[in-house]
Structure formats: structure tokens, C-alpha cells
C-alpha atoms as a PDB file:
ATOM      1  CA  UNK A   1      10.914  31.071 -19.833  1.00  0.00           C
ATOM      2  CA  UNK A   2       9.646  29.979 -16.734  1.00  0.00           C
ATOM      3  CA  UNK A   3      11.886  27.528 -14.682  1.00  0.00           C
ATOM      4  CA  UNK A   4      10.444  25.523 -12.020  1.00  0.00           C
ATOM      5  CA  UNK A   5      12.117  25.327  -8.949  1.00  0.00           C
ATOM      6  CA  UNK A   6      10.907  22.190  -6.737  1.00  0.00           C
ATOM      7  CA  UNK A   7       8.861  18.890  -7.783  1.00  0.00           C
ATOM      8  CA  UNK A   8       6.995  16.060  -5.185  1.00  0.00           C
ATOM      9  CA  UNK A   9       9.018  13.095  -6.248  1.00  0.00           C
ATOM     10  CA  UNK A  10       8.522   9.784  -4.509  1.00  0.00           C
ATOM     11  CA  UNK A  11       6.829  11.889  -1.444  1.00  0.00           C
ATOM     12  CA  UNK A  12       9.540  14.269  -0.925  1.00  0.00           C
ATOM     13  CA  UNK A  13      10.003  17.707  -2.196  1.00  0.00           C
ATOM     14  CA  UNK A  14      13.096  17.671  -4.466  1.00  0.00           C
ATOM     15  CA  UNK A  15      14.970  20.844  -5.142  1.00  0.00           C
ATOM     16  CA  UNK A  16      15.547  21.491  -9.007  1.00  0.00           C
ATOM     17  CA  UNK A  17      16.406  24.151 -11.603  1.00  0.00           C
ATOM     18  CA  UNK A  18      14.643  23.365 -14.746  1.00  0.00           C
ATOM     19  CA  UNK A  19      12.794  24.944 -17.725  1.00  0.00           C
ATOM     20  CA  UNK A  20       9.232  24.446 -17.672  1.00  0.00           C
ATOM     21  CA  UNK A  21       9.135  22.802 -20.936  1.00  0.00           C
ATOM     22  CA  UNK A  22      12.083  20.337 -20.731  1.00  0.00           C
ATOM     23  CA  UNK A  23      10.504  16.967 -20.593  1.00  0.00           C
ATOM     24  CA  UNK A  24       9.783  14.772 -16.838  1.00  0.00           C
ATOM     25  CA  UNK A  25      11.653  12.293 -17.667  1.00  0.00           C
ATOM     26  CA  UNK A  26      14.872  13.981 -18.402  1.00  0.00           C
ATOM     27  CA  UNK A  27      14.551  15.669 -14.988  1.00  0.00           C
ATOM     28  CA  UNK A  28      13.974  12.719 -13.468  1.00  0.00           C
ATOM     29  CA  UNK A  29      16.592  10.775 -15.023  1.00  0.00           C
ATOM     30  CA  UNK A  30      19.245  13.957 -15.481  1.00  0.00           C
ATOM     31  CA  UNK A  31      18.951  16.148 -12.794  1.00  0.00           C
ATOM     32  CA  UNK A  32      17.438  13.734  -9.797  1.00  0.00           C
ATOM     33  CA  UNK A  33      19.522  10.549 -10.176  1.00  0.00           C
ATOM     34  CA  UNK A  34      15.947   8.476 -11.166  1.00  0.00           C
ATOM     35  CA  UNK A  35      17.018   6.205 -13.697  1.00  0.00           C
ATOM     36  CA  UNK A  36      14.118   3.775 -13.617  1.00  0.00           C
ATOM     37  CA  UNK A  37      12.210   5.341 -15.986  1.00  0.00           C
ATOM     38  CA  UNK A  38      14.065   4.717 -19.581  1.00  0.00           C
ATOM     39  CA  UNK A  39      13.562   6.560 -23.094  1.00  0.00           C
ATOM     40  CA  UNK A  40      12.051   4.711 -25.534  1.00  0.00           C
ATOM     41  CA  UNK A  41      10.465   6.051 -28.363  1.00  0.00           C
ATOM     42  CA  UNK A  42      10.093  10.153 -26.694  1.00  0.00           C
ATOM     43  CA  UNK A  43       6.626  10.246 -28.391  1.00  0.00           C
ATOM     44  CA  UNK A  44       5.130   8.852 -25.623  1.00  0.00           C
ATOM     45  CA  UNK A  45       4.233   5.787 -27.488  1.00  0.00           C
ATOM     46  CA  UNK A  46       6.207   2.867 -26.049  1.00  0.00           C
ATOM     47  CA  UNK A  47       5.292   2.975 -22.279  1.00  0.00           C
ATOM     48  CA  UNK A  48       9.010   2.684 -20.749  1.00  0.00           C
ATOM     49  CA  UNK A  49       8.909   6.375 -19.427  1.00  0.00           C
ATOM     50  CA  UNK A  50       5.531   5.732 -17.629  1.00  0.00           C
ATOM     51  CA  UNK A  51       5.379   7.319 -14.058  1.00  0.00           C
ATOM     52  CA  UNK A  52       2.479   8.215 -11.668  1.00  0.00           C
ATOM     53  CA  UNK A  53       1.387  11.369 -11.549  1.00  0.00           C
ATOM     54  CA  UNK A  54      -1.582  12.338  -9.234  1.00  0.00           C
ATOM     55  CA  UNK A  55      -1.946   8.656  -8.950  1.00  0.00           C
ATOM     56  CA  UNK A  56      -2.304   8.431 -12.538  1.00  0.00           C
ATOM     57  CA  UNK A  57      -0.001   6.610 -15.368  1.00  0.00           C
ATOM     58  CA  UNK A  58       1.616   9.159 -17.447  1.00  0.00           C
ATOM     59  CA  UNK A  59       4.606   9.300 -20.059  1.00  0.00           C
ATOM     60  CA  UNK A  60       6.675  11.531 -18.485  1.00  0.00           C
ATOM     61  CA  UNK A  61       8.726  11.502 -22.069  1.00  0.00           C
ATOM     62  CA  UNK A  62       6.092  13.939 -23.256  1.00  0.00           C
ATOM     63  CA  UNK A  63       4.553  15.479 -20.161  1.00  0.00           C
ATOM     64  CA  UNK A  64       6.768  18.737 -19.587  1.00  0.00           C
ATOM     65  CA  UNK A  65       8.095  19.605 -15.903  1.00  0.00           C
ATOM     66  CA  UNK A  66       5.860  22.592 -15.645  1.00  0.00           C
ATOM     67  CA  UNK A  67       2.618  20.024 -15.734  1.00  0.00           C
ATOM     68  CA  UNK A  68       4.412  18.241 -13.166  1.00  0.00           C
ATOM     69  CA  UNK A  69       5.125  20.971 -10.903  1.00  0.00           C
ATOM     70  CA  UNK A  70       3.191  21.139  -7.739  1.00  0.00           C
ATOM     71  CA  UNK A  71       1.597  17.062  -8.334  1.00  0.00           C
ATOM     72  CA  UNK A  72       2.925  13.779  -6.485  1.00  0.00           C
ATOM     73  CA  UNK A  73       4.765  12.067  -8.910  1.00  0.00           C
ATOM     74  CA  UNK A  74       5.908   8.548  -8.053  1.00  0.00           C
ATOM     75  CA  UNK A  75       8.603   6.741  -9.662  1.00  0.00           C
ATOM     76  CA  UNK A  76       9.419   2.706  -9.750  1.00  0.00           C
ATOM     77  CA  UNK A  77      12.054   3.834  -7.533  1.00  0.00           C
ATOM     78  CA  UNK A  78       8.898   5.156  -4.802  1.00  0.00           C
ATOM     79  CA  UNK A  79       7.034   1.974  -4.450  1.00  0.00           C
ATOM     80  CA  UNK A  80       9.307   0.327  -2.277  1.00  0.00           C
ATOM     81  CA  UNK A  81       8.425   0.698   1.544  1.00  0.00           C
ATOM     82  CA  UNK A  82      10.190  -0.103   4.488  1.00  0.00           C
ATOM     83  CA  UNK A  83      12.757  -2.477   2.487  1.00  0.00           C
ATOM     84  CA  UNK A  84       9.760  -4.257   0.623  1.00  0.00           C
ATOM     85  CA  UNK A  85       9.325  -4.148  -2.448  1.00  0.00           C
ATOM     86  CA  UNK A  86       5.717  -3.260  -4.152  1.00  0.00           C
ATOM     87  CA  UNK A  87       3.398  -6.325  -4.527  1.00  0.00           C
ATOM     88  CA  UNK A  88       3.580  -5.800  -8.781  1.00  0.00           C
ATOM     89  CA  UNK A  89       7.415  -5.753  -8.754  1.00  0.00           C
ATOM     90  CA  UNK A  90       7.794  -9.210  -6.435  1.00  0.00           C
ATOM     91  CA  UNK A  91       4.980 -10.536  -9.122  1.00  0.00           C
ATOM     92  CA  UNK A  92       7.046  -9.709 -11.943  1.00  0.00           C
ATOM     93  CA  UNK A  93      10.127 -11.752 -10.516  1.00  0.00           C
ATOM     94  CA  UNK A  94       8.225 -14.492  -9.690  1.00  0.00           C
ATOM     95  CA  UNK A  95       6.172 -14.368 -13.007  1.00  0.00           C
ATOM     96  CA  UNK A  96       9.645 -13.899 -15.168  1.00  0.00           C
ATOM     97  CA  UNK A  97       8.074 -11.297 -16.284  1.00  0.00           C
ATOM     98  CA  UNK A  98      11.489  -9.597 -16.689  1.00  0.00           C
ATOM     99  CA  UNK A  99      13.079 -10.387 -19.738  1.00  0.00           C
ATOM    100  CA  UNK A 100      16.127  -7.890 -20.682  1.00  0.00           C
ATOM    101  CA  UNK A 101      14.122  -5.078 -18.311  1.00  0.00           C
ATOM    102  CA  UNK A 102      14.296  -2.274 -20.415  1.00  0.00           C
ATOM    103  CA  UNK A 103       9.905  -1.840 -20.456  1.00  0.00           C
ATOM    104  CA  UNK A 104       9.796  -3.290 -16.809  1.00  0.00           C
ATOM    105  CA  UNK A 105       9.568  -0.174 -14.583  1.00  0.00           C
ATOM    106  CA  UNK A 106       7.126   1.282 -17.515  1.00  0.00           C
ATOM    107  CA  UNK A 107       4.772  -1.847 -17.266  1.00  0.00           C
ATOM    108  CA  UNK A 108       4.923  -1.840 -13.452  1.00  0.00           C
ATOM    109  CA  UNK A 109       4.451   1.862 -12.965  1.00  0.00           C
ATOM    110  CA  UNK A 110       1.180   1.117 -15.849  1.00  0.00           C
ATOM    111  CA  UNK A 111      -0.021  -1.989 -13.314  1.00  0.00           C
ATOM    112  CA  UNK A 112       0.198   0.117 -10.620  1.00  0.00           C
ATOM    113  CA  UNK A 113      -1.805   2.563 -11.684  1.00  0.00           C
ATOM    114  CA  UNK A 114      -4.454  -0.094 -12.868  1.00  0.00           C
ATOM    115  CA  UNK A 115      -4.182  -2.303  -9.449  1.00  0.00           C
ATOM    116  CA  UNK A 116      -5.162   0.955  -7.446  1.00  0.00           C
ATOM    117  CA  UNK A 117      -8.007   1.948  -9.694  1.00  0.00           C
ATOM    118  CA  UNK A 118      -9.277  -1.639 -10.136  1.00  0.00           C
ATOM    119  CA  UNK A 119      -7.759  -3.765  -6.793  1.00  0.00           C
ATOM    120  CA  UNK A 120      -9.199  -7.298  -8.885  1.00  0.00           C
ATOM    121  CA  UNK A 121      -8.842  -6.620 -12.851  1.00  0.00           C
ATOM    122  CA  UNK A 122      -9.873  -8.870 -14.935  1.00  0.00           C
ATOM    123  CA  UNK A 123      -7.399 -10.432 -17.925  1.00  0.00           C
ATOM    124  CA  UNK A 124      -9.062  -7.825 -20.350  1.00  0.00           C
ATOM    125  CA  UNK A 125      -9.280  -5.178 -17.807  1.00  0.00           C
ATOM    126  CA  UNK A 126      -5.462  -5.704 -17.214  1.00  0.00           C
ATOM    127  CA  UNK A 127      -4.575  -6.032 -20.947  1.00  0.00           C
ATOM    128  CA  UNK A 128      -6.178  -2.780 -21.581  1.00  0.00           C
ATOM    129  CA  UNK A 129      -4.496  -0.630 -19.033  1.00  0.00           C
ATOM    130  CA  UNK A 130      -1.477  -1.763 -20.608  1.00  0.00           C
ATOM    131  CA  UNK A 131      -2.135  -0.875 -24.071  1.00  0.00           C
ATOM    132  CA  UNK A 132       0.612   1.245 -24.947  1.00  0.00           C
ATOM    133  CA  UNK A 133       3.380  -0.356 -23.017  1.00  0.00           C
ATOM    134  CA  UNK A 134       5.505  -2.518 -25.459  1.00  0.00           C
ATOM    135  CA  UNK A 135       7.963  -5.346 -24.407  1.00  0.00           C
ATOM    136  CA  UNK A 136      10.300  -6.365 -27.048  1.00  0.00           C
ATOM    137  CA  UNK A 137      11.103  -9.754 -25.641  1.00  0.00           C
ATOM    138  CA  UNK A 138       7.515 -10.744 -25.777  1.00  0.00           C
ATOM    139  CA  UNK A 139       6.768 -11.349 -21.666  1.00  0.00           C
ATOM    140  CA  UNK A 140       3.276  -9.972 -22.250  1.00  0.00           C
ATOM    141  CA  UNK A 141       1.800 -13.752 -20.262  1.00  0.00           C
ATOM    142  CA  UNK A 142       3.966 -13.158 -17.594  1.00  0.00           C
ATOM    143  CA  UNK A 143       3.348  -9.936 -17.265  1.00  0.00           C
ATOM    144  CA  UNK A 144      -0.802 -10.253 -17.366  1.00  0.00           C
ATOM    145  CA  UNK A 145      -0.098 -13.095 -14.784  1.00  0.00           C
ATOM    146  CA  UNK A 146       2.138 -11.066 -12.375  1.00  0.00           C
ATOM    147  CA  UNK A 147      -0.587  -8.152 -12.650  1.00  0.00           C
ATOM    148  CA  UNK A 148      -3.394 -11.480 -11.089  1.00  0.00           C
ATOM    149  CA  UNK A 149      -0.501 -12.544  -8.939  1.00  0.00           C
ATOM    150  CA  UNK A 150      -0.058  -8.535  -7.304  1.00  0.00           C
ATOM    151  CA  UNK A 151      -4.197  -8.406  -7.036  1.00  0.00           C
ATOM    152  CA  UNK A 152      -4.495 -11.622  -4.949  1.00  0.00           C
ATOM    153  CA  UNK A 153      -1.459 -10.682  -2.990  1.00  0.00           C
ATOM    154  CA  UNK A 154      -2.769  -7.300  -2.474  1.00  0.00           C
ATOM    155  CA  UNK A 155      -6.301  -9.128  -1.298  1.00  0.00           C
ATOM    156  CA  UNK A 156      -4.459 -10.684   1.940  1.00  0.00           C
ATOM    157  CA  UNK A 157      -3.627  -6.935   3.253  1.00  0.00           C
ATOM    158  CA  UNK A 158      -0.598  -5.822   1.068  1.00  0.00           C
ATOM    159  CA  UNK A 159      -0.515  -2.414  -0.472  1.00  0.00           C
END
């Protein structure tokens, strides 16, 4: 078995001690304190696991620790900056778009990923990016108008 020594978490190189095949997220979560990032289904199908990796939304649920070796991997935990908070996660408390929170870091880590690809989505745009990520509580208008909210905030200069 190969067992990975070091992942590029949230722009810093993290020491770790993990099989290659044990799952991202229970490194993240287990072994590196990130709790953002919840289990849902573990079949990648729900969305609250979703993380960037390479810039890129991924469920880290089924994406093993050996993929994620040697690739940036950003966490909601990452996108604060200097004591702000990311653009997307201000929108979502302003929006309500937070119900009980479980999906929230899942559907912000999903409109991040969309906001850098596509800085000005459209509604359908933005509801397709998100296809995957499920919200119990039903915010899924809040959540489509934070995502507008975080692009016209972004517009003025914001990350």
C-alpha cells in the first residue's frame, strides 16, 4: 500500500500519514481538523463533501488521497482572506441561503468553482453547476440568488 505523506491544503503543505486509497474527505475531516466538508451520502452523490481541487469542484467523499496528492486543494475553510470572508459565503448570509447548514460549505465550494470559471453566470448556468448538490431544507432561491449576489459583488473588484 502506498501511503502518502504530505497534501497542498488551503495553500499550505500539510504533513499527513495516510493510505492512498482512504477517501479526501476523511483526511480532511480526521486527520487535518477540516470539518467543513460533511458526509452525506459517500457516493459522491449529494454535494456536501465538495472541495476544490486544481481549481475544480470535486467530491472528495469518493476521490481517494492518492488523486489528491501533489494538487491544491481548497477547502470552505481556505476562502477566507485576510479576516474576510469569500464574496459566495457573505451572499449566502445575506441571501438566507443557510438553512440548518449541513449542504452549505458543499454548495459554496460548487459556486465557487462556477463563479471562477464563469465570473457572470446566468440563472441556468448557475443551476447547472449545482446539479448534484442537494439541500434538504429547500434554500435552492436563495442559494441561485446569493450565487448573482457573489458575481456582482465580485464585478466591483472582490475576489
Amino acid at each position: 500500500m502506498a501511503t502518502i505523506t504530505e497534501l497542498r491544503v488551503n495553500g499550505s503543505k500539510r504533513p499527513i500519514k495516510a493510505d492512498a486509497e482512504r477517501s479526501l474527505l476523511e483526511v480532511l475531516r480526521e486527520d487535518l481538523g477540516l470539518t467543513g466538508s460533511k458526509y452525506g451520502c459517500g457516493e459522491g452523490q449529494c454535494g456536501a463533501c465538495t472541495v476544490l481541487m486544481d481549481g475544480r469542484a470535486v467530491r472528495s467523499c469518493v476521490t481517494s488521497v492518492g488523486d489528491a496528492a501533489g494538487k491544491p486543494i481548497v477547502t470552505v475553510e481556505g476562502l477566507e482572506r485576510n479576516g474576510q470572508l469569500h464574496p459566495l459565503q457573505t451572499a449566502f448570509m445575506e441571501a438566507g441561503a443557510m438553512q440548518c447548514g449541513y449542504c452549505s460549505a458543499g454548495m459554496i465550494m460548487s459556486g465557487v468553482a462556477l463563479l471562477n470559471k464563469t465570473p457572470n453566470p446566468t440563472d441556468e448556468q448557475a443551476m447547472s453547476a449545482m446539479q448534484g448538490n442537494i439541500c434538504r431544507c429547500g434554500t435552492y432561491a436563495r442559494i441561485l440568488s446569493a450565487i448573482q449576489q457573489a458575481a456582482k459583488q465580485r464585478k466591483g473588484g472582490a475576489r
